[in-house]
C-alpha atoms as a PDB file:
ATOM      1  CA  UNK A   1      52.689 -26.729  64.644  1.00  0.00           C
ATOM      2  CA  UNK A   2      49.879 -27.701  62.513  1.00  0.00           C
ATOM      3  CA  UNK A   3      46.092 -26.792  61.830  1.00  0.00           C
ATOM      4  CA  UNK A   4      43.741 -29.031  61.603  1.00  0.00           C
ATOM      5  CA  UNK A   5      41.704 -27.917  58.055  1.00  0.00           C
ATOM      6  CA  UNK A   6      38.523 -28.547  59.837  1.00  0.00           C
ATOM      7  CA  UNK A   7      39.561 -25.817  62.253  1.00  0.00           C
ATOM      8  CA  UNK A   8      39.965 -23.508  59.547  1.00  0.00           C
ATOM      9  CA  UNK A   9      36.994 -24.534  57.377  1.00  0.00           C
ATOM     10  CA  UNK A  10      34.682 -24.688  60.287  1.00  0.00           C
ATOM     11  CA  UNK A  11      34.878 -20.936  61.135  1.00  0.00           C
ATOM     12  CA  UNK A  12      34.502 -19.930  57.468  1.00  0.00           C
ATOM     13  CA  UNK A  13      30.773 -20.332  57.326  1.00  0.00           C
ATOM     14  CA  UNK A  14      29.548 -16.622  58.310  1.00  0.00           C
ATOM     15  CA  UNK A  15      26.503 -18.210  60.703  1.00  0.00           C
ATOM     16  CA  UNK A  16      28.661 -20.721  61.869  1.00  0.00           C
ATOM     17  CA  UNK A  17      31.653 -17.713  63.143  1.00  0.00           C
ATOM     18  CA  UNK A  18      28.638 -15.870  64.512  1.00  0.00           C
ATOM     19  CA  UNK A  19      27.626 -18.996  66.570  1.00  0.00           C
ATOM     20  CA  UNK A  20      31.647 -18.743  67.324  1.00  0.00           C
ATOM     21  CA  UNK A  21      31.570 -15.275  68.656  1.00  0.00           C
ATOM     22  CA  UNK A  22      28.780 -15.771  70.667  1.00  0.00           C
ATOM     23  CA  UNK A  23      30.366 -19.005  72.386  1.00  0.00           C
ATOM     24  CA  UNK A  24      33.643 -16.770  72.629  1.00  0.00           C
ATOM     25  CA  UNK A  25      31.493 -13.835  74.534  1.00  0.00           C
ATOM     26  CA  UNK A  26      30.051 -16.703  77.326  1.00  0.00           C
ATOM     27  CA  UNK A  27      28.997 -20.137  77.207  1.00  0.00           C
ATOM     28  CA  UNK A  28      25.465 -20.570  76.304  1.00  0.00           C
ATOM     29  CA  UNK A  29      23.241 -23.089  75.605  1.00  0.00           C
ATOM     30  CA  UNK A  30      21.392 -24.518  72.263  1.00  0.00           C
ATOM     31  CA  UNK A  31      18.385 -22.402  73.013  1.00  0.00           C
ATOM     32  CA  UNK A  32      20.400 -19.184  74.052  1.00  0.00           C
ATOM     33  CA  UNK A  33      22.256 -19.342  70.816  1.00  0.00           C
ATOM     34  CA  UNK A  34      18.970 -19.829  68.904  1.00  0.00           C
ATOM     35  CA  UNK A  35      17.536 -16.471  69.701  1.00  0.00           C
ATOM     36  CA  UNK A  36      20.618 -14.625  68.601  1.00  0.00           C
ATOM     37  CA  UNK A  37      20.894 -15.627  65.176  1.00  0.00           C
ATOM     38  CA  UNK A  38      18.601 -16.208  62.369  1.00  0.00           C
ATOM     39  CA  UNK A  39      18.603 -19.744  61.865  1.00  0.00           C
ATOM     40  CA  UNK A  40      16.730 -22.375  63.535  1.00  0.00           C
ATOM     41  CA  UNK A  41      17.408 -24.683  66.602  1.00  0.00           C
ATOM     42  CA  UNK A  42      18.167 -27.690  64.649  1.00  0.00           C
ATOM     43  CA  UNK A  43      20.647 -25.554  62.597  1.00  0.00           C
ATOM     44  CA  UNK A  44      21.943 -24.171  65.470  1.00  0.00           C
ATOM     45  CA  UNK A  45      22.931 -27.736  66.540  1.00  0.00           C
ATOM     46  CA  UNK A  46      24.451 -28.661  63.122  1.00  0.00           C
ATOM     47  CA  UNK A  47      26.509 -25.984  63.284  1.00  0.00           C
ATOM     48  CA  UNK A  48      28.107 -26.915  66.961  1.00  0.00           C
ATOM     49  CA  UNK A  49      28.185 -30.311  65.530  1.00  0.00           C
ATOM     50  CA  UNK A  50      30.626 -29.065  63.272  1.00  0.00           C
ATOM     51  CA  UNK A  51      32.609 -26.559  66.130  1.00  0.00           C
ATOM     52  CA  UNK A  52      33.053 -29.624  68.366  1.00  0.00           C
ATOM     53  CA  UNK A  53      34.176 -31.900  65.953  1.00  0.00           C
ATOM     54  CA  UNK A  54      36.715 -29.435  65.290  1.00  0.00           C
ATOM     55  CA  UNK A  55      37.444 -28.725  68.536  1.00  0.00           C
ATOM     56  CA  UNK A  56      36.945 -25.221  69.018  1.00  0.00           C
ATOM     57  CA  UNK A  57      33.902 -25.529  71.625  1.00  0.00           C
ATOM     58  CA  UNK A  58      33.239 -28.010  74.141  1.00  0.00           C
ATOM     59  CA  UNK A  59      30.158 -28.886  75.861  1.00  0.00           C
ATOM     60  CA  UNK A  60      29.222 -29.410  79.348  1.00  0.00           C
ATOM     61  CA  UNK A  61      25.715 -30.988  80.138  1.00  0.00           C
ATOM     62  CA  UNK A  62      23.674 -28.527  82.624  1.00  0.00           C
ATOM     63  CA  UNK A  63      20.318 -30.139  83.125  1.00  0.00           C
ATOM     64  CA  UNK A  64      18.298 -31.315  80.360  1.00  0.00           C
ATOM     65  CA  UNK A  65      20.511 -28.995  77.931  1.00  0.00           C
ATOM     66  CA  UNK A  66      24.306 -28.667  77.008  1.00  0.00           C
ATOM     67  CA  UNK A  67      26.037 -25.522  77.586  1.00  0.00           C
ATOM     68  CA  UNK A  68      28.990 -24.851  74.890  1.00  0.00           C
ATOM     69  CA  UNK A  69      32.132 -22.750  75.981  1.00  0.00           C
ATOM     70  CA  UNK A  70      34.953 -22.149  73.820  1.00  0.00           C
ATOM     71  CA  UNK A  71      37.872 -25.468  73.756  1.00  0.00           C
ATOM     72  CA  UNK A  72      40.516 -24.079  75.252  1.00  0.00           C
ATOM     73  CA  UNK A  73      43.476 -26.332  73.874  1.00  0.00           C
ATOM     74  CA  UNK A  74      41.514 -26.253  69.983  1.00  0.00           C
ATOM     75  CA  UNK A  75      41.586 -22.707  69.418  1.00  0.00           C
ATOM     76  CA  UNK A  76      45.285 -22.781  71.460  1.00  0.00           C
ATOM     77  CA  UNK A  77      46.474 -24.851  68.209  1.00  0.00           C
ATOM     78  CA  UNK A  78      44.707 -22.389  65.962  1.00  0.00           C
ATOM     79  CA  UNK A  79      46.005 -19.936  68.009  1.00  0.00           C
ATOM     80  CA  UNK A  80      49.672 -20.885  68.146  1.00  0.00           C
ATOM     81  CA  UNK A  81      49.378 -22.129  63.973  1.00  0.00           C
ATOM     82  CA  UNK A  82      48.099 -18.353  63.594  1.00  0.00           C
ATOM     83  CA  UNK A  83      51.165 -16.563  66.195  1.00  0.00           C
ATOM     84  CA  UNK A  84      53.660 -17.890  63.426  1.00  0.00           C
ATOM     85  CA  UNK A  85      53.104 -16.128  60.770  1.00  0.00           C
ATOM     86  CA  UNK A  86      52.625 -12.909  63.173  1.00  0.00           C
ATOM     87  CA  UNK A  87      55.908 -13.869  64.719  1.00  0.00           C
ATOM     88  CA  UNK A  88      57.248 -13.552  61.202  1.00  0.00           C
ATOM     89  CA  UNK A  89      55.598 -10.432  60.252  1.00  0.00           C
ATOM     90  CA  UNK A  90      56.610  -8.688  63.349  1.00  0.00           C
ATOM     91  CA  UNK A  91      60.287  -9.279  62.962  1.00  0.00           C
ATOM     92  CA  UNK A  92      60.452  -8.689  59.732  1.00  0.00           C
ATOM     93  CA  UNK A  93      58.592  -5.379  60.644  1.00  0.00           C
ATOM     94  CA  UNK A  94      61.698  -4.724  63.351  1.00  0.00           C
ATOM     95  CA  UNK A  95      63.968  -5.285  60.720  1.00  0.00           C
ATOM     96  CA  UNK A  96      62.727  -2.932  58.201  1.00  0.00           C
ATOM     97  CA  UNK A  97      62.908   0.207  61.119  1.00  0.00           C
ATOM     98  CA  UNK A  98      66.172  -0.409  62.767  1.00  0.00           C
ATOM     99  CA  UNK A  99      67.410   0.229  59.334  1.00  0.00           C
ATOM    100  CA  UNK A 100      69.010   3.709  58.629  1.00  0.00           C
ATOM    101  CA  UNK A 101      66.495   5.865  56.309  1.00  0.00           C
ATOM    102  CA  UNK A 102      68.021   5.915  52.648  1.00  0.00           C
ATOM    103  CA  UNK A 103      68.886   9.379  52.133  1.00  0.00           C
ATOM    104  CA  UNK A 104      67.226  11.307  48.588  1.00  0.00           C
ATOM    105  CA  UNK A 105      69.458  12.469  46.032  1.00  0.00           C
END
């Protein structure tokens, strides 16, 4: 399983993960996200440019706006990418306990 860089590099802007969050919390439109964080409407849109394009949020038109939720099968890759190296961790975690305690001389 790979990750797609973007995927990575998209979420390491700070505004850009906050924009993230919020998505993650419900969807929400342009304007919504624009009155939770401190950077304008046209930034705001940038910055899903960029989350779409990297498929971690989708959007669905609603009206005469979009409304962004999070891309389920995007952040599934990340997700699965990411479960590897926990995989790893963890059994190398179950290792380390199942063995005896050294005894101190």
């Amino acid at each position: 399983m790979t990750v797609d860089n973007a995927q990575l590099a998209s979420l390491g802007d700070p505004t850009r993960r906050a924009i993230f969050e919020l998505i993650a919390e419900h969807p929400r439109s342009v304007a919504e996200i624009t009155r939770q964080v401190s950077v304008s409407q046209s930034a705001v849109s940038q910055h899903l440019k960029v989350l779409r394009e990297s498929r971690l949020v989708r959007s669905e038109p609603k009206g005469a706006s979009n409304v962004y939720h999070i891309d389920p099968h995007g952040l599934g890759q990340m997700r699965a990418w990411l479960d590897r190296f926990w995989s790893k961790t963890l059994a190398a975690y179950k290792v380390a306990v199942e063995q005896p305690p050294e005894e101190s001389q």
